[in-house]
Protein backbone atom coordinates (compact mmCIF):
# COMPACT_ATOMS: atom_id res chain seq x y z
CA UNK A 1 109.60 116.41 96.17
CA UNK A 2 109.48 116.91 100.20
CA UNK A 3 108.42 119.36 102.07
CA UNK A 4 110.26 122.92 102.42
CA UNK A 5 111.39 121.74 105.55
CA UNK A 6 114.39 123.66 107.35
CA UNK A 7 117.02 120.91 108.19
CA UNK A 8 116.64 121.39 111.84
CA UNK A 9 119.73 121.86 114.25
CA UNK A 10 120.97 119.68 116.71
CA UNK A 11 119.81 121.49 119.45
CA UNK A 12 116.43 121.27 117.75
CA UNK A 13 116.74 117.63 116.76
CA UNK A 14 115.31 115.80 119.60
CA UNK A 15 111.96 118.36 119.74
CA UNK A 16 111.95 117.67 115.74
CA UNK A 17 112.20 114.11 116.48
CA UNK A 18 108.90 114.04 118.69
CA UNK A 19 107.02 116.10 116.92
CA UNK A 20 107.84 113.68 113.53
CA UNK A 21 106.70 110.42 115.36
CA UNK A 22 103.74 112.28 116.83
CA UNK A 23 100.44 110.16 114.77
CA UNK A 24 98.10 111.42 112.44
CA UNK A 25 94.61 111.13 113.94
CA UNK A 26 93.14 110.43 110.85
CA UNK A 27 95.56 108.41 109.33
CA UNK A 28 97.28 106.71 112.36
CA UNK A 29 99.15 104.33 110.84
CA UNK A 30 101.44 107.45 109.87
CA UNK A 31 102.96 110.29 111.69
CA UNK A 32 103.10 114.14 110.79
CA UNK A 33 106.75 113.45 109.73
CA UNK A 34 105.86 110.87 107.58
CA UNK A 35 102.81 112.65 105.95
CA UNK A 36 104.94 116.17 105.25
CA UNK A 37 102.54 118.12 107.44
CA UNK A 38 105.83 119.03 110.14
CA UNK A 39 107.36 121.78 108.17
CA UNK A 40 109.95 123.34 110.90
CA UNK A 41 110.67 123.00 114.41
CA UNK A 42 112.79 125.62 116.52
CA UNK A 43 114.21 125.66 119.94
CA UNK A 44 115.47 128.58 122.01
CA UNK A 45 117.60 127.84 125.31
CA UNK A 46 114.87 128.54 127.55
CA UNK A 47 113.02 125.20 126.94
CA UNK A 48 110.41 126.57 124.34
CA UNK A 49 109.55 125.27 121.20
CA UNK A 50 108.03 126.85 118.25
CA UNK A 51 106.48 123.97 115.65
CA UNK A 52 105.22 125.06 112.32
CA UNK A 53 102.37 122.62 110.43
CA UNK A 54 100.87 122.45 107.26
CA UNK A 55 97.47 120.43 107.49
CA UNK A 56 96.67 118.34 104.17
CA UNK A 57 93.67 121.26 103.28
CA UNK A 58 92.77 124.51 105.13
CA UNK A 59 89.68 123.03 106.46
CA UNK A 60 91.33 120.12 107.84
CA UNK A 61 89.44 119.15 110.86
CA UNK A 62 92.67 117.52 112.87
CA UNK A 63 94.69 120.07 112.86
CA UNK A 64 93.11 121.25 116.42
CA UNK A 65 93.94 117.66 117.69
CA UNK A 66 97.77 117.44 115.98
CA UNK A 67 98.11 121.00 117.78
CA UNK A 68 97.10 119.48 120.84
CA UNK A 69 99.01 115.93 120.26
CA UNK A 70 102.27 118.36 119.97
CA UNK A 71 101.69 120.13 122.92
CA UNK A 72 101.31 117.29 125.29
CA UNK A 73 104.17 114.89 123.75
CA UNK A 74 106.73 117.99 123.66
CA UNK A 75 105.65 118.97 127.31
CA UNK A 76 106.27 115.48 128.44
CA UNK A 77 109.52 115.40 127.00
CA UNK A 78 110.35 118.49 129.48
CA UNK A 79 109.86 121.31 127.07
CA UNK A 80 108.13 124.36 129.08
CA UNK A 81 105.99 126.59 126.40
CA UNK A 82 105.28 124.54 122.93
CA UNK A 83 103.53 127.04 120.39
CA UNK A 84 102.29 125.53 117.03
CA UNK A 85 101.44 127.73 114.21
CA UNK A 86 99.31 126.35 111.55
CA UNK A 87 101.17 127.61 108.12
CA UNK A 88 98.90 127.54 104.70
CA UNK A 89 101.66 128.55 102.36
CA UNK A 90 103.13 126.66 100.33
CA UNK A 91 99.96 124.48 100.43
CA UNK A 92 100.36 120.58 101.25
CA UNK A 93 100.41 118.26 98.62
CA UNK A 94 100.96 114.33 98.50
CA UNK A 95 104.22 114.79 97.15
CA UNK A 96 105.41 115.51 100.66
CA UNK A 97 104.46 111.95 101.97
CA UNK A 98 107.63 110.55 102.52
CA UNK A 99 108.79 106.88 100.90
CA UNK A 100 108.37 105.47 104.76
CA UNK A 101 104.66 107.19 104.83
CA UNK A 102 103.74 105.39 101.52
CA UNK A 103 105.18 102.43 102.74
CA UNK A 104 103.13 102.31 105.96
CA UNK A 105 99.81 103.62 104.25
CA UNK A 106 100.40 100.37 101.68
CA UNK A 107 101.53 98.08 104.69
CA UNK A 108 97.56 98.85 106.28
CA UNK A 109 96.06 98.18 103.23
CA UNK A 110 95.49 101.93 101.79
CA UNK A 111 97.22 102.80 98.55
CA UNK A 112 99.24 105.50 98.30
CA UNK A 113 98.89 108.53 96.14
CA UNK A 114 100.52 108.82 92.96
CA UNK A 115 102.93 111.71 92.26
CA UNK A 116 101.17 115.27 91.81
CA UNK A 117 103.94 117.39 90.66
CA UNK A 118 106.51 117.23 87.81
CA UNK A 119 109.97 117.25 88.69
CA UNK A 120 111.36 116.84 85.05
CA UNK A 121 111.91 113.94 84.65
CA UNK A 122 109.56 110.32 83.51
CA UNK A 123 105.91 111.81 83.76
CA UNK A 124 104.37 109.07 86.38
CA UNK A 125 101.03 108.36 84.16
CA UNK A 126 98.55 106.15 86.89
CA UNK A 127 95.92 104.31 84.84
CA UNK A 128 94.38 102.28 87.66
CA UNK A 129 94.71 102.31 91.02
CA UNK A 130 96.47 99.27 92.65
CA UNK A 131 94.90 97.22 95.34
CA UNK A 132 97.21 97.59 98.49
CA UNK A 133 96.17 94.01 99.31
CA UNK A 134 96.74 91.92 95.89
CA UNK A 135 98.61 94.96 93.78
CA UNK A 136 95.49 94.15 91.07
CA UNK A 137 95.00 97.34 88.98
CA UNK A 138 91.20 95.96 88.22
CA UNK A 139 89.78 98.84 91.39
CA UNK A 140 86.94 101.13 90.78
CA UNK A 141 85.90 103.86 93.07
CA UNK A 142 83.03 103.49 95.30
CA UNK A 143 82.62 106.57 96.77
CA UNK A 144 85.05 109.81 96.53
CA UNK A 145 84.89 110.37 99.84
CA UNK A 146 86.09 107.51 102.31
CA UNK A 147 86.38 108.10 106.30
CA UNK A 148 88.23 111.36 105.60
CA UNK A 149 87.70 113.85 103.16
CA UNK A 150 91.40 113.41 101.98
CA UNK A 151 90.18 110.05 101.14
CA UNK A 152 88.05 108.06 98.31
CA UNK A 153 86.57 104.70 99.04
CA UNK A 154 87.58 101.81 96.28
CA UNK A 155 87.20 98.17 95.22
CA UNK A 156 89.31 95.87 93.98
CA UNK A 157 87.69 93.68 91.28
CA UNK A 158 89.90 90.37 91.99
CA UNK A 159 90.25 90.11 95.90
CA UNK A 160 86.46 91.71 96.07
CA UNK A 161 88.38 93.79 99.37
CA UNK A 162 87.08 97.15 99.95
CA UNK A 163 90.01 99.60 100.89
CA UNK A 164 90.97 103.60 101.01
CA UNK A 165 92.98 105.03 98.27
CA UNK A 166 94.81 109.16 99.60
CA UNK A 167 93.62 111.23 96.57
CA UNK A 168 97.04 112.84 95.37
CA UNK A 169 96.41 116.69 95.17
């Protein structure tokens, strides 16, 4: 499932464009496109851009930084007034990470979430969590909180390599 995301128009395109490659500061190995947290970008003929973002929870301490990582990369880019609105409805889930997204989190050795949501068809049933490194299944949490809240802290049992695992919610 992505996000509700408004296809956005070729005029908007190249604002929608930077804010999508615009890094999570958390995550960096990602962008806001990639993680589903861009939701809509708008652009009126006078240069200014309205961006709409959906941070992964509502207490999500980098959503003052992606505000401000929006505002200077659109500015650069030439656009005059850049106004981000935080928007809590729908909530996030990791069903909006992109294939790309859970590419690159796997790539930098943190697994992926599994699917939250049904979308009728196979039921995705995760018994183990694989090891980004090796792909073993034999992990076992550590802690449920890694670096990030959004994060647990695992082990895989047959590298002995610590890594992150995104809890899906």
């Amino acid at each position: 499932m992505n996000a509700p995301v408004n296809d956005p128009s070729s005029a908007a395109r190249s604002a929608w464009d930077i804010a999508a490659a615009v890094p999570d500061p958390e995550l960096p190995v990602v962008t806001i496109g990639d993680l589903g947290i861009l939701r809509d970008v708008t652009e009126n003929d006078t240069g200014c851009v309205h961006v709409q973002i959906t941070p992964t929870y509502s207490g999500c301490p980098a959503v003052e930084t992606i505000r401000e990582d929006l505002v200077e990369e659109l500015s650069c880019a030439g656009y005059r007034r850049v106004d981000v609105e935080v928007v809590l409805w729908p909530a996030w889930t990791t069903d909006w990470i992109t294939a790309e997204g859970h590419a690159r989190l796997a790539a930098n050795g943190i697994a992926p979430p599994a699917p939250v949501r049904f979308t009728g068809g196979p039921v995705d049933v995760r018994i183990a969590v694989r090891c980004p490194r090796c792909g073993s299944p034999d992990t076992r949490e550590l802690s449920r909180f890694g670096a990030t809240a959004c994060k647990a802290l695992r082990v895989c049992g047959d590298c002995a390599e610590p890594f992150d695992h995104v809890k899906p919610i």
